[in-house]
Protein backbone atom coordinates (compact mmCIF):
# COMPACT_ATOMS: atom_id res chain seq x y z
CA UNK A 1 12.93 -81.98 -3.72
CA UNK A 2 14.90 -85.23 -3.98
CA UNK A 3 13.95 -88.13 -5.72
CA UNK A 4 14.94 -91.44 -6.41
CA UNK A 5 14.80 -93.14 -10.22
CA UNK A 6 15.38 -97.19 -9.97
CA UNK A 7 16.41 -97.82 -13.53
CA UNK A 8 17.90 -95.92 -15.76
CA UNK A 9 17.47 -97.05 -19.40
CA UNK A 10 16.53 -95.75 -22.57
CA UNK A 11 13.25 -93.86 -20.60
CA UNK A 12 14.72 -93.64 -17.26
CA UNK A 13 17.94 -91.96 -17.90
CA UNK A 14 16.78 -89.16 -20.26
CA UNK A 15 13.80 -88.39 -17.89
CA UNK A 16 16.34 -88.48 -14.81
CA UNK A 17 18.71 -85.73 -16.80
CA UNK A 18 15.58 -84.05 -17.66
CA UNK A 19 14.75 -83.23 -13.51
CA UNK A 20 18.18 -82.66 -12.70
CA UNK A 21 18.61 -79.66 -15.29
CA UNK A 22 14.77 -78.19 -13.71
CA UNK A 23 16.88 -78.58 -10.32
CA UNK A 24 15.25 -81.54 -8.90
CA UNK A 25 17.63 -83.82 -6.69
CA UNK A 26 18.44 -86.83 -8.82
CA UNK A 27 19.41 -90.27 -7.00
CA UNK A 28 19.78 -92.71 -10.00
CA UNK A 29 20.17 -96.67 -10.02
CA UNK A 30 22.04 -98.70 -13.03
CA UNK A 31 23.20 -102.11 -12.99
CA UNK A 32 26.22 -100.90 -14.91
CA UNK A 33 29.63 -100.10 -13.74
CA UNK A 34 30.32 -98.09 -16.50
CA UNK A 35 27.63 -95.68 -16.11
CA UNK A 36 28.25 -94.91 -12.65
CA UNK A 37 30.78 -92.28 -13.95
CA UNK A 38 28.68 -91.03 -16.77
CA UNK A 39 25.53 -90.29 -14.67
CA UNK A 40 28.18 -87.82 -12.38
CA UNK A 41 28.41 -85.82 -15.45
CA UNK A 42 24.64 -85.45 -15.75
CA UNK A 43 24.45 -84.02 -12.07
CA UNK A 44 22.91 -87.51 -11.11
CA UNK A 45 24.25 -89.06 -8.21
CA UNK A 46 24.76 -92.75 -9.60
CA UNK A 47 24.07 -96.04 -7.46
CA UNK A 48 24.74 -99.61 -8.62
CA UNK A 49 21.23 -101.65 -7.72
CA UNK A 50 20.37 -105.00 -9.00
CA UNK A 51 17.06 -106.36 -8.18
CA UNK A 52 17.18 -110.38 -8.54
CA UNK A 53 14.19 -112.83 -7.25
CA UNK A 54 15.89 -113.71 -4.30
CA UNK A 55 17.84 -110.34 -3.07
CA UNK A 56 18.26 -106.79 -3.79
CA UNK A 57 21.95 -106.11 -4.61
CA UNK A 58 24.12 -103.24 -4.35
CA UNK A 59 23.34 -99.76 -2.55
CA UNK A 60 19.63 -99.30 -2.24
CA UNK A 61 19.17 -97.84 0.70
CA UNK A 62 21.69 -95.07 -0.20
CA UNK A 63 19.80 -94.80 -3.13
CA UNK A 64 16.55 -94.09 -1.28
CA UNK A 65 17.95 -92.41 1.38
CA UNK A 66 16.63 -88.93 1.85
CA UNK A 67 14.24 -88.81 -1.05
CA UNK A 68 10.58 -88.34 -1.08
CA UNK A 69 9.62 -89.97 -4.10
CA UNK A 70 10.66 -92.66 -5.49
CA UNK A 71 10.04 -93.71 -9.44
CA UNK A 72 10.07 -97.35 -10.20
CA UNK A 73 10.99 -97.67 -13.54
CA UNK A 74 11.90 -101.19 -14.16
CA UNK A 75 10.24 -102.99 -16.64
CA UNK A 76 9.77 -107.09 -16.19
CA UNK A 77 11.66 -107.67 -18.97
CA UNK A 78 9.78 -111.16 -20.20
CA UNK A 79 10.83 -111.37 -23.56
CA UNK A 80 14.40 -111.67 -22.91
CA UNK A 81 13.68 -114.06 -19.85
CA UNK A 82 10.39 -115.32 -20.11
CA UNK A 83 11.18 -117.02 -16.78
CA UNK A 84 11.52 -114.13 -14.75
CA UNK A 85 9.42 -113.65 -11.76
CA UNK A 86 9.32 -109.61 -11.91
CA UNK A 87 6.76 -110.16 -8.71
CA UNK A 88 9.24 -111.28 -6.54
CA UNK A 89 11.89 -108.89 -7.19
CA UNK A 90 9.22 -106.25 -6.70
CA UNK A 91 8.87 -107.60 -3.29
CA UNK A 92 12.12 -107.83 -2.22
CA UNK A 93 12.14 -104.30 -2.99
CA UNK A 94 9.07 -103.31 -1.10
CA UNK A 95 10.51 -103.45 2.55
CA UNK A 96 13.40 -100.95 1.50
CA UNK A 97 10.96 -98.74 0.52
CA UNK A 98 8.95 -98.62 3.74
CA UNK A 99 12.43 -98.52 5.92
CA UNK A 100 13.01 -95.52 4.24
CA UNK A 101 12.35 -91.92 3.93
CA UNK A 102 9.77 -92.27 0.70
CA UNK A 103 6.32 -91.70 1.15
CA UNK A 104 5.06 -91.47 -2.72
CA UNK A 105 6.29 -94.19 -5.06
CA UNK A 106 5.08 -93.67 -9.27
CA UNK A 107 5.03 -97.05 -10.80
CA UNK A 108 5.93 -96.91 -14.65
CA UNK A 109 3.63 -99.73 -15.60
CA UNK A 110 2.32 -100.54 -19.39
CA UNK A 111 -0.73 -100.72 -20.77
CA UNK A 112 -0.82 -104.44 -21.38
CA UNK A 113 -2.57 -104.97 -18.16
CA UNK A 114 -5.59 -104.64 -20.16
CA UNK A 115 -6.78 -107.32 -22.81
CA UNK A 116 -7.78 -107.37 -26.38
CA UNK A 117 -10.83 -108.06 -27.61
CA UNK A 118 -13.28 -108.48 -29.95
CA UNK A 119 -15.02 -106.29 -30.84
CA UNK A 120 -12.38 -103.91 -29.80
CA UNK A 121 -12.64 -102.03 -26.78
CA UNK A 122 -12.13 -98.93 -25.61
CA UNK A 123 -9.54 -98.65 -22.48
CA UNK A 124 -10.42 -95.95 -20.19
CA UNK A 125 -9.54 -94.73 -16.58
CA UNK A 126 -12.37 -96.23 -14.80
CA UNK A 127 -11.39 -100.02 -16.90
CA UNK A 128 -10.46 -102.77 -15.02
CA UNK A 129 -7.15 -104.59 -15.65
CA UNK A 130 -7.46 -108.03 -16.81
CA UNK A 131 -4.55 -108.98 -19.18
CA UNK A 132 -3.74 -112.87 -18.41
CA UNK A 133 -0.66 -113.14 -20.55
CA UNK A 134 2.29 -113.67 -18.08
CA UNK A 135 3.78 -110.17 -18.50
CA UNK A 136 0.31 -108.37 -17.82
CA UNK A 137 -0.51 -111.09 -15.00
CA UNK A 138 2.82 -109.56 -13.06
CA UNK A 139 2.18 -106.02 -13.75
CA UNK A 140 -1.47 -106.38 -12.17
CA UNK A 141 0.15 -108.03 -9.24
CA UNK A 142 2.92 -105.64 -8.96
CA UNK A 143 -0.04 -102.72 -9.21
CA UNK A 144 -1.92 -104.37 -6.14
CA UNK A 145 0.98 -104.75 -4.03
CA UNK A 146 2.23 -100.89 -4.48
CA UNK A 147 -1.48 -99.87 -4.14
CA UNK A 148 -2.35 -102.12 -0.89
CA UNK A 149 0.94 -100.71 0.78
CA UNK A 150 0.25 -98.07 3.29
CA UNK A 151 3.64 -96.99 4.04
CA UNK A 152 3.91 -94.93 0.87
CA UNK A 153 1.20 -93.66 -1.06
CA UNK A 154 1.14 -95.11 -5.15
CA UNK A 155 0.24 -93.53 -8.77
CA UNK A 156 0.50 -95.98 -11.58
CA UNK A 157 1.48 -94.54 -14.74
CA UNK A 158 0.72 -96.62 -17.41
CA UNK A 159 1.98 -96.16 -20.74
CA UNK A 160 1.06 -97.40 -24.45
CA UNK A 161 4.19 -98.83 -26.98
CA UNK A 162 7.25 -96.44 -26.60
CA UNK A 163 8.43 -94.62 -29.37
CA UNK A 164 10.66 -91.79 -30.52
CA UNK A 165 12.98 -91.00 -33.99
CA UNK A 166 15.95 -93.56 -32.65
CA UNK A 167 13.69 -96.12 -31.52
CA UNK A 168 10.32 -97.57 -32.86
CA UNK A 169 8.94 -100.93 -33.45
CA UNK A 170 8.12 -101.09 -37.03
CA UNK A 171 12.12 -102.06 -37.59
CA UNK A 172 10.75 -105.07 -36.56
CA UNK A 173 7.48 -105.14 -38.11
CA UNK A 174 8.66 -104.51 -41.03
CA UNK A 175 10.87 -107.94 -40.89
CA UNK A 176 7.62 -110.00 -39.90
CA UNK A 177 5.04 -112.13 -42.22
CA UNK A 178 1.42 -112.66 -41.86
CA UNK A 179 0.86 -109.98 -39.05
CA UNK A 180 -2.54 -110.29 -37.75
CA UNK A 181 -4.85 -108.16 -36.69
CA UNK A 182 -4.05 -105.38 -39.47
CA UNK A 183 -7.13 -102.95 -39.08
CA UNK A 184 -6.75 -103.30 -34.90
CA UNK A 185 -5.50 -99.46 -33.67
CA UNK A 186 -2.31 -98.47 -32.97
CA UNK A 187 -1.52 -97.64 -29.03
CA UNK A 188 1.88 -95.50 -28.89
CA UNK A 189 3.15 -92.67 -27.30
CA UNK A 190 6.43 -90.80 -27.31
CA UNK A 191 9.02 -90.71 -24.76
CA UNK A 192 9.01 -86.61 -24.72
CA UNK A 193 5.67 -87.13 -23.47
CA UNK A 194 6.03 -89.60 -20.87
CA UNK A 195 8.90 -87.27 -19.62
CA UNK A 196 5.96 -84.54 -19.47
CA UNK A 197 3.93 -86.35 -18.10
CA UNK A 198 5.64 -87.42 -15.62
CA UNK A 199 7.31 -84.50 -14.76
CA UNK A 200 3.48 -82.86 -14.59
CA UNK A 201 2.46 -85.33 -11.57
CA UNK A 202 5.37 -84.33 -9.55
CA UNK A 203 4.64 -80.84 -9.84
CA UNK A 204 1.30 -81.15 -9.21
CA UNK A 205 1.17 -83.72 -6.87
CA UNK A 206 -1.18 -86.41 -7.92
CA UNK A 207 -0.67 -89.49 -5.89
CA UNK A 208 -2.89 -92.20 -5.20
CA UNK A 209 -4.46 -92.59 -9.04
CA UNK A 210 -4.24 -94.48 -12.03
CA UNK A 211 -3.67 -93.23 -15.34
CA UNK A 212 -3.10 -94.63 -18.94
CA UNK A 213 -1.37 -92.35 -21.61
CA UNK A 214 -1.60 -92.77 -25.12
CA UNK A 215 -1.73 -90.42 -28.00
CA UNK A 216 -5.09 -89.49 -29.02
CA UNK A 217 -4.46 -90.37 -32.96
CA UNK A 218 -5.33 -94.20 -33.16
CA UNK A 219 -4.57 -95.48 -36.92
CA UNK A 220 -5.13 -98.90 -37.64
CA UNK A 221 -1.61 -100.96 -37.92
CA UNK A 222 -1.58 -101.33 -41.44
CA UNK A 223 -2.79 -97.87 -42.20
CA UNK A 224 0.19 -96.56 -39.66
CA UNK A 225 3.22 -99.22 -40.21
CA UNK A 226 3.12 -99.06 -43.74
CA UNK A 227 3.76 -94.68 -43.69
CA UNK A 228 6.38 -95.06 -40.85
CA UNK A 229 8.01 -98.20 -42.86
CA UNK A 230 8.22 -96.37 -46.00
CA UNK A 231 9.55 -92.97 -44.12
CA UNK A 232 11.96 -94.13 -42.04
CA UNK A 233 13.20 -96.42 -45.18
CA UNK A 234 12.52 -100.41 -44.07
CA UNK A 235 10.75 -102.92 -45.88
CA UNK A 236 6.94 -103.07 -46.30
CA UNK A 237 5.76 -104.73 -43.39
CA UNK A 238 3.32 -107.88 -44.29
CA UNK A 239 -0.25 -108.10 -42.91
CA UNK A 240 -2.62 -110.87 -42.94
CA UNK A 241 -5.60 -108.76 -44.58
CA UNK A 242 -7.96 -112.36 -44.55
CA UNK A 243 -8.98 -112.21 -41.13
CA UNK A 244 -11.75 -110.73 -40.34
CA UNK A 245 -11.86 -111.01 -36.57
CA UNK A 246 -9.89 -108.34 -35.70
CA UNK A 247 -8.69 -108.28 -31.72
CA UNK A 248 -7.32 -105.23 -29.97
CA UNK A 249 -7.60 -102.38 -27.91
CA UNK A 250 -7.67 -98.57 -28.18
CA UNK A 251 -6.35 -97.07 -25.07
CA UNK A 252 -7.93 -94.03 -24.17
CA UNK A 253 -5.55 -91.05 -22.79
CA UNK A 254 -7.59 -87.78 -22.42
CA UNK A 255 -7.60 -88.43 -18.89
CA UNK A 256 -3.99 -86.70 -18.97
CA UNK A 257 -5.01 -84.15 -20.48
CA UNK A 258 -8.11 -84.04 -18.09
CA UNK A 259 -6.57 -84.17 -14.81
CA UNK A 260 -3.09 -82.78 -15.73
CA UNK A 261 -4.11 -79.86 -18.17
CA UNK A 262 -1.12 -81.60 -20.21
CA UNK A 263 -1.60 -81.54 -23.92
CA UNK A 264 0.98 -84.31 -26.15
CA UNK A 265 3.43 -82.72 -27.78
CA UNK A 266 5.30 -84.98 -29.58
CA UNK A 267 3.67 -87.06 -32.74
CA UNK A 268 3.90 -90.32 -33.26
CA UNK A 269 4.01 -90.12 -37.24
């Protein structure tokens, strides 16, 4: 089977190396020159793709061409360019998807399609999304578009914060004051099991759904920042303990488990 990855960073290109060595067919986009010759070594044949608001740059239909499935792994990228309008590069995308030989497309979306609240909900499969912070406002959109499009059929794989041992966000927590919402749960998940996961729905074919992932353990943030802080060595993060109205979410992820049979692996302590 061949498939097609569109963005290849710090989840993209380990998951795309993780297909081609269980002998997948690996068609990989980067907007770097430089990669283009590293991919090669990773049995990854290497296109350069930009997607701008205006036009799609660089080879995308020979990145397409010939696969079945296509992963769309580009996130909007708002806090570097809160300007960005991650809509319209989606749909200047869309019409070289239908031209060519895809017919399933899984969207790596996020979880912050869905709200906080207060009291704090619980996020579950059958939840609508109704973020209205300008990232989640673009994701929904994006989801619609990918889900009203009957040339190709969608799954949208949403996924809590990313972690793993290299990469986690209490490095910055842990530079922050007054951080509210301390007893509000933490929503993460590791990148070995969004590889997993991911790599489950191709196997087993599950197109046309929805799913959020998230690892079942939900600490609150204090509870969880201040162990991971002190472990990993950083500064004590520093928590506004005097509020009591406490907004978040607690994303619910046994529907993975549920419909995939997959179990997480990989903790996020």
């Amino acid at each position: 089977m061949q498939i097609s990855i569109i963005g290849l960073g710090w989840l993209g290109l380990p998951l795309a190396i993780h297909l081609a060595a269980r002998n997948f067919n690996i068609k990989g986009s980067t907007t770097s020159d430089k990669k283009l010759t590293d991919l090669k070594s990773y049995n990854i044949s290497p296109f350069k793709v930009i997607l701008e608001e205006e036009i799609v740059i660089g080879e995308i239909v020979k990145c397409l061409e010939y696969s079945e499935i296509l992963i769309l792994n580009t996130p909007p990228g708002l806090r570097r360019n809160p300007e960005s309008n991650y809509v319209a590069k989606i749909k200047r995308l869309i019409p070289f998807i239908e031209s060519s030989s895809i017919s399933k497309v899984l969207f790596i979306g996020s979880t912050s399609v869905f709200q906080d609240g207060f009291p704090i909900p619980t996020i579950t499969s059958d939840t609508k999304t109704n973020a209205n912070s300008i990232a989640g406002k673009q994701l929904r959109e994006v989801e619609r578009l990918l889900n009203n499009n009957s040339n190709f059929e969608t799954t949208i794989l949403r996924f809590s914060g990313l972690v793993d041992n290299d990469r986690h966000p209490a490095r910055m927590l842990s530079k922050r004051k007054d951080i509210p919402n301390a007893i509000a749960p933490v929503n993460l998940i590791h990148r070995n099991d969004c590889i997993g996961i991911i790599e489950a729905i191709i196997k087993q074919s599950k197109w046309g759904i929805s799913l959020n992932a998230s690892y079942p353990e939900h600490p609150a943030k204090v509870e969880y920042y201040n162990q991971i802080c002190r472990k990993l060595g950083y500064a004590k993060p520093d928590f506004d303990m005097s509020n009591s109205s406490i907004s978040g979410k607690k994303i619910d992820g046994n529907q993975i488990t549920e419909l995939l049979g997959y179990s997480y692996e990989f903790s996020i302590w």
